[in-house]
N, C-alpha and C. Protein backbone atom coordinates (compact mmCIF):
# COMPACT_ATOMS: atom_id res chain seq x y z
N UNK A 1 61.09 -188.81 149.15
CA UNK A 1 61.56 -188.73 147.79
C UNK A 1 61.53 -187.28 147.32
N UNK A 2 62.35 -186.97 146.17
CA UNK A 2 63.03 -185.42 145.87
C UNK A 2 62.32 -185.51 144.67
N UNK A 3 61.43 -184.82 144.45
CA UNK A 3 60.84 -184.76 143.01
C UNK A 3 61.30 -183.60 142.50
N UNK A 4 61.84 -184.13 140.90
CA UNK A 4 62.68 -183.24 140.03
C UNK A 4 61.85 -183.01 138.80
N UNK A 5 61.90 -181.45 137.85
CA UNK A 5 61.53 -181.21 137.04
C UNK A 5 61.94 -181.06 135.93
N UNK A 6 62.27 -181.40 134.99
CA UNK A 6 63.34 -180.99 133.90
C UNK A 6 62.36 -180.60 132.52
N UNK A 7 62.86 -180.13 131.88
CA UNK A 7 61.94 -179.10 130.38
C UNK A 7 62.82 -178.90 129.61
N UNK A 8 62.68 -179.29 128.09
CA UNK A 8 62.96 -178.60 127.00
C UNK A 8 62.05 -178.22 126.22
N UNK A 9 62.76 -177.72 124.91
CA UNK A 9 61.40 -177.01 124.08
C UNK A 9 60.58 -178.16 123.33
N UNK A 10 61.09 -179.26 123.15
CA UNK A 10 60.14 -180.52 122.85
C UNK A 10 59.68 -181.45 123.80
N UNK A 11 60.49 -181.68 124.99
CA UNK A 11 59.98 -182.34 125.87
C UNK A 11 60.75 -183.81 125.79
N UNK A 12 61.28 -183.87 124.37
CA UNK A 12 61.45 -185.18 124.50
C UNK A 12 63.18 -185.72 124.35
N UNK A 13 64.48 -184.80 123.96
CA UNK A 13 64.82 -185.15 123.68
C UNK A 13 65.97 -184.78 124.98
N UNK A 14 66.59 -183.56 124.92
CA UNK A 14 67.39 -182.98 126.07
C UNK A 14 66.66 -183.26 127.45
N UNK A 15 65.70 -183.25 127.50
CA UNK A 15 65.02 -183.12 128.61
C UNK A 15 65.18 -184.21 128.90
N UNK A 16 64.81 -185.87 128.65
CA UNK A 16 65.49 -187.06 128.84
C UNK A 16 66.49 -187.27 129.47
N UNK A 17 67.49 -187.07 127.90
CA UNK A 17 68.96 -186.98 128.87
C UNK A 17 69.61 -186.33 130.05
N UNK A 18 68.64 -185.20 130.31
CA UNK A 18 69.18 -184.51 131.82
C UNK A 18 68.25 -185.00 132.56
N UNK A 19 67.16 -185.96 132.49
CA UNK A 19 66.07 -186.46 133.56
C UNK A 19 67.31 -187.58 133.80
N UNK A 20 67.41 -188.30 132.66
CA UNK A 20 68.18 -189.86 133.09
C UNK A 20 69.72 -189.64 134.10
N UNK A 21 70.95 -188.64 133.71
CA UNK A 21 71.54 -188.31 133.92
C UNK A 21 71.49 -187.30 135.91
N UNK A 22 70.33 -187.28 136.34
CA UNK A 22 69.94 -186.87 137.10
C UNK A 22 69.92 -187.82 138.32
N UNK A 23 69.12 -188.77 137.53
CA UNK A 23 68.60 -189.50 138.14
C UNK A 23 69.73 -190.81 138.80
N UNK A 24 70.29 -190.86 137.28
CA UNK A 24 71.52 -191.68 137.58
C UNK A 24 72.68 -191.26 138.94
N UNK A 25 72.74 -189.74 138.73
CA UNK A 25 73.98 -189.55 139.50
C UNK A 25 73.52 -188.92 141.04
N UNK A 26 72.26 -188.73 141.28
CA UNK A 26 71.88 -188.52 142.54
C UNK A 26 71.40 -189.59 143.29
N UNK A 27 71.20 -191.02 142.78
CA UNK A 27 71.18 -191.96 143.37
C UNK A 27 72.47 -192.45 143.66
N UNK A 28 73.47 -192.75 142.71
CA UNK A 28 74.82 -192.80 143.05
C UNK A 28 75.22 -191.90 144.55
N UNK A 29 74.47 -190.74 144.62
CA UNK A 29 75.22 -189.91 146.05
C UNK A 29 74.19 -190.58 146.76
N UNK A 30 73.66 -191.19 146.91
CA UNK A 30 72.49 -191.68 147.67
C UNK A 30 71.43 -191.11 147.57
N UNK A 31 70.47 -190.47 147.19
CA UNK A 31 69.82 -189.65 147.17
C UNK A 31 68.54 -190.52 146.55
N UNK A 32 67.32 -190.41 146.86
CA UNK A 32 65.81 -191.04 146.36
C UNK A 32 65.04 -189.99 145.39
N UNK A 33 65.15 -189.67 144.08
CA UNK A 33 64.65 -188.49 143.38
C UNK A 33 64.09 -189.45 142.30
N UNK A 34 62.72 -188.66 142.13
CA UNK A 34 61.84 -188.63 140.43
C UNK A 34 61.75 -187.71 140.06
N UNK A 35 62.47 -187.84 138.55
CA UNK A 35 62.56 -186.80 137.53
C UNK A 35 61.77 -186.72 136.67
N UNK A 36 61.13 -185.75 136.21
CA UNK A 36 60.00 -185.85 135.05
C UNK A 36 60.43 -185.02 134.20
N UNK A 37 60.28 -184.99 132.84
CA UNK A 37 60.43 -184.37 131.61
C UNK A 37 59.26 -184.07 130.86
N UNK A 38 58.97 -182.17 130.79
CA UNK A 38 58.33 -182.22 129.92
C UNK A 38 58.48 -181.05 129.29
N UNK A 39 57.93 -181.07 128.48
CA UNK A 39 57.58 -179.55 127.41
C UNK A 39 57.46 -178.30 127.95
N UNK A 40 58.51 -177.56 127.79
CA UNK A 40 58.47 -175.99 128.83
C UNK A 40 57.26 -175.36 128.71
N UNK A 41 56.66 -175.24 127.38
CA UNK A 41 55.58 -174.67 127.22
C UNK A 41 54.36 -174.90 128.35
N UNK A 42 54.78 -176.49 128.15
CA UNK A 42 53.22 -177.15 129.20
C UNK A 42 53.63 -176.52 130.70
N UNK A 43 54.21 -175.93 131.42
CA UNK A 43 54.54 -175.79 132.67
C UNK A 43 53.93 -174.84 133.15
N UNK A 44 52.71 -175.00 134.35
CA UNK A 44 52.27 -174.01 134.73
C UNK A 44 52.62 -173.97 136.12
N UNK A 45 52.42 -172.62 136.64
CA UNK A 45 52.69 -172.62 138.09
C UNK A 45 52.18 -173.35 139.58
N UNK A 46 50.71 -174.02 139.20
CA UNK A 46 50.09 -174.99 139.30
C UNK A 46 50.98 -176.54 138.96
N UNK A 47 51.50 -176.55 138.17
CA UNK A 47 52.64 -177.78 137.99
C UNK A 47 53.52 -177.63 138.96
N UNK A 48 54.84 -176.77 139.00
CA UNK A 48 55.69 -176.26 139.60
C UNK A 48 55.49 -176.68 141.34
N UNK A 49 54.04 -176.58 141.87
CA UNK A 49 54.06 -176.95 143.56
C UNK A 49 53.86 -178.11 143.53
N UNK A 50 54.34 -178.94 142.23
CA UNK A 50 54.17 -180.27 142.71
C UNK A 50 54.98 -181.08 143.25
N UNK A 51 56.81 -180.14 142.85
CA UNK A 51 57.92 -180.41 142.85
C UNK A 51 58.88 -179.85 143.49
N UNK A 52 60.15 -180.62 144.04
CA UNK A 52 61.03 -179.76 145.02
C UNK A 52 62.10 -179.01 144.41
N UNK A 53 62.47 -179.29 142.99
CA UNK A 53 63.57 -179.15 142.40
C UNK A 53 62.79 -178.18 140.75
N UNK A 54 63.03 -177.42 140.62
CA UNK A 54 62.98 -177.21 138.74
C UNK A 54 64.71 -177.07 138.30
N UNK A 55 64.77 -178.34 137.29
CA UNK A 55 66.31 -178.22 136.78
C UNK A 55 65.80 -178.24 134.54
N UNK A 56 65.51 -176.84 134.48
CA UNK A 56 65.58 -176.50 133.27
C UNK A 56 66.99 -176.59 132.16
N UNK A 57 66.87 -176.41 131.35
CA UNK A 57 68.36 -176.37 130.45
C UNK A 57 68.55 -174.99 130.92
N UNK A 58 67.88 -173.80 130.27
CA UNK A 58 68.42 -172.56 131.58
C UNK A 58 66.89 -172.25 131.78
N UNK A 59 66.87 -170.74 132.58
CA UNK A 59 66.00 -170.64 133.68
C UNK A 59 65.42 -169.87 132.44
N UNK A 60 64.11 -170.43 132.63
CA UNK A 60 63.24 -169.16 131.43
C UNK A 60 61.88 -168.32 132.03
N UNK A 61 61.65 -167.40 131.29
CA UNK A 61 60.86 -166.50 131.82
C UNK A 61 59.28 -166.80 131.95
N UNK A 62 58.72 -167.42 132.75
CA UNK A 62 57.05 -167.75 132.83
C UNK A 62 55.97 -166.74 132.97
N UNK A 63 56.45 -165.67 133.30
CA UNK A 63 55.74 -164.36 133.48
C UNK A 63 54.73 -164.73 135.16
N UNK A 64 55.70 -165.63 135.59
CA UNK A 64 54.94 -165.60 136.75
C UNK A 64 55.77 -166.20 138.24
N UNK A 65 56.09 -166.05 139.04
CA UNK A 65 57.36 -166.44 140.11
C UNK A 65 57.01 -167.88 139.98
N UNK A 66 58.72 -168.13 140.38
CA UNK A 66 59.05 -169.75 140.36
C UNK A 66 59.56 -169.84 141.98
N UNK A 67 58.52 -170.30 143.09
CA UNK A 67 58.99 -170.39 144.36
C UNK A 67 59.95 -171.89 144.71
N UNK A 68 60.39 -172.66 143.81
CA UNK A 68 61.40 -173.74 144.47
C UNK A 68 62.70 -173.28 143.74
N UNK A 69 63.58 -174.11 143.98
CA UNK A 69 64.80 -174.07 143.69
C UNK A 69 65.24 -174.56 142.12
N UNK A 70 65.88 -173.19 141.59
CA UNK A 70 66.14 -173.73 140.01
C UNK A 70 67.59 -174.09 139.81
N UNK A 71 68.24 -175.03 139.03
CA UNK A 71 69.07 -175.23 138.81
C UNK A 71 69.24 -175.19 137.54
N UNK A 72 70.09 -174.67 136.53
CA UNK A 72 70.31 -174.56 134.91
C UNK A 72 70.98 -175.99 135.07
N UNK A 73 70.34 -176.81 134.59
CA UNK A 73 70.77 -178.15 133.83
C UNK A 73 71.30 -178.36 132.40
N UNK A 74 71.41 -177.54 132.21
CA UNK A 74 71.82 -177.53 130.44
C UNK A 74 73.02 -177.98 130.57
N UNK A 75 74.04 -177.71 131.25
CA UNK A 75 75.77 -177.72 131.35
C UNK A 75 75.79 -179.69 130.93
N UNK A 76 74.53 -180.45 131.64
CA UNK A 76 74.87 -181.94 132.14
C UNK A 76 75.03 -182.73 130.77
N UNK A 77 74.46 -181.43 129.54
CA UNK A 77 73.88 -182.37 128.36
C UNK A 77 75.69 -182.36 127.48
N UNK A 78 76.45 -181.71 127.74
CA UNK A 78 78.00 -181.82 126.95
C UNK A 78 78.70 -183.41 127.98
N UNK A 79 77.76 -183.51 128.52
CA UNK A 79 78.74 -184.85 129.43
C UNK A 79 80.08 -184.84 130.08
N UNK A 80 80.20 -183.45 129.82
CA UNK A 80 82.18 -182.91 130.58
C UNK A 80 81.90 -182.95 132.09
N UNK A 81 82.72 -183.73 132.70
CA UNK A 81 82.55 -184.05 134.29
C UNK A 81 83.12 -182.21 134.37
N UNK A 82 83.67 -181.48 134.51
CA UNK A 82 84.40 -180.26 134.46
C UNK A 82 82.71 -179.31 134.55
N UNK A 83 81.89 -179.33 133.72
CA UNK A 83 80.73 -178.78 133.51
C UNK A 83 79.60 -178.77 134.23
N UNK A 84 79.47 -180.47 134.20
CA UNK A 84 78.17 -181.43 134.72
C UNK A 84 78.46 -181.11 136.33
N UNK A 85 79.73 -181.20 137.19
CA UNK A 85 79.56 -181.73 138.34
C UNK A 85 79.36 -180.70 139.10
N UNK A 86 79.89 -179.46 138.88
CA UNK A 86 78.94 -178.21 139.80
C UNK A 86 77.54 -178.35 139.41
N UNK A 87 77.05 -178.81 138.60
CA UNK A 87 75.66 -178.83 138.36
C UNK A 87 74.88 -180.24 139.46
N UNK A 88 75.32 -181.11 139.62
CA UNK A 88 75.05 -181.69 140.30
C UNK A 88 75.95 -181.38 141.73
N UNK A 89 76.62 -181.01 141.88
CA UNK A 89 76.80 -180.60 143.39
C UNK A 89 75.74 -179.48 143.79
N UNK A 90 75.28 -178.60 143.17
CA UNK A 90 74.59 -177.75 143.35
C UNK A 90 72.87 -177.89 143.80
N UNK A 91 72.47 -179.07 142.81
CA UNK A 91 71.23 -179.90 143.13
C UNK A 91 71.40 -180.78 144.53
N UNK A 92 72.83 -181.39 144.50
CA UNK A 92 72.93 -182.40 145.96
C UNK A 92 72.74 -181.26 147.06
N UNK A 93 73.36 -179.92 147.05
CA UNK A 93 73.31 -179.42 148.05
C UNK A 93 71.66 -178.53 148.59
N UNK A 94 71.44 -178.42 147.02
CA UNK A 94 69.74 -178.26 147.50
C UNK A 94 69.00 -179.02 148.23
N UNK A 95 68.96 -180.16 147.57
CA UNK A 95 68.56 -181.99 148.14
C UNK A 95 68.65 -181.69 149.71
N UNK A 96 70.33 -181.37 150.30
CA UNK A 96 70.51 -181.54 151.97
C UNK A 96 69.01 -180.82 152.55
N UNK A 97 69.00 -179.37 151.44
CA UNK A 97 68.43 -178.20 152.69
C UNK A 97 66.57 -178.52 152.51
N UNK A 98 66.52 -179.18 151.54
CA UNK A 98 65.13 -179.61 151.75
C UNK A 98 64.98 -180.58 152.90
N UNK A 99 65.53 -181.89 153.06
CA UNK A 99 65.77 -182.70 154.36
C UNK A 99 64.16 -183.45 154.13
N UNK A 100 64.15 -184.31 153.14
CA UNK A 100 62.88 -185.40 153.14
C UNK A 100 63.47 -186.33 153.35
């Protein structure tokens, strides 16, 4: 399984919809992923090795290296297939090169 990270500045509202939306369309490609949503603030680098994926709305600055793969998820929250689907092709193709 592909464990995914997603963050907004509340935790509860964008961050959802790009956890659910994630979740939805990488199982559709076949894919086995848990997405979690939480509060950017709460994210420590200690969090971060828990997971294979960080898909933020965009990439923000922690003052400290982010060693997995980030994807700006923000594009998924306008729902425009035109927007959303390099964003998810981009995560599927991460998905291959991890190989769980």
């Amino acid at each position: 399984m592909i464990k995914i990270l997603t963050a907004c500045g509340a935790g509860i509202n964008s961050s959802h919809q790009i956890k659910t939306a994630i979740e939805e369309e990488m199982r559709n490609r076949g894919y086995d992923v848990a997405v979690d949503a939480v509060v950017i603030k709460d994210i420590t680098e200690e969090m971060l090795k828990e997971y294979d994926i960080f898909a933020p709305i965009a990439k923000p600055d922690f003052g400290f290296e982010i060693y997995i793969p980030i994807v700006e998820a923000g594009p998924i929250l306008y729902r425009i297939p035109s927007m959303s689907e390099p964003v998810f092709d981009e995560m599927e193709q991460i998905i291959k090169s991890i190989n769980k």
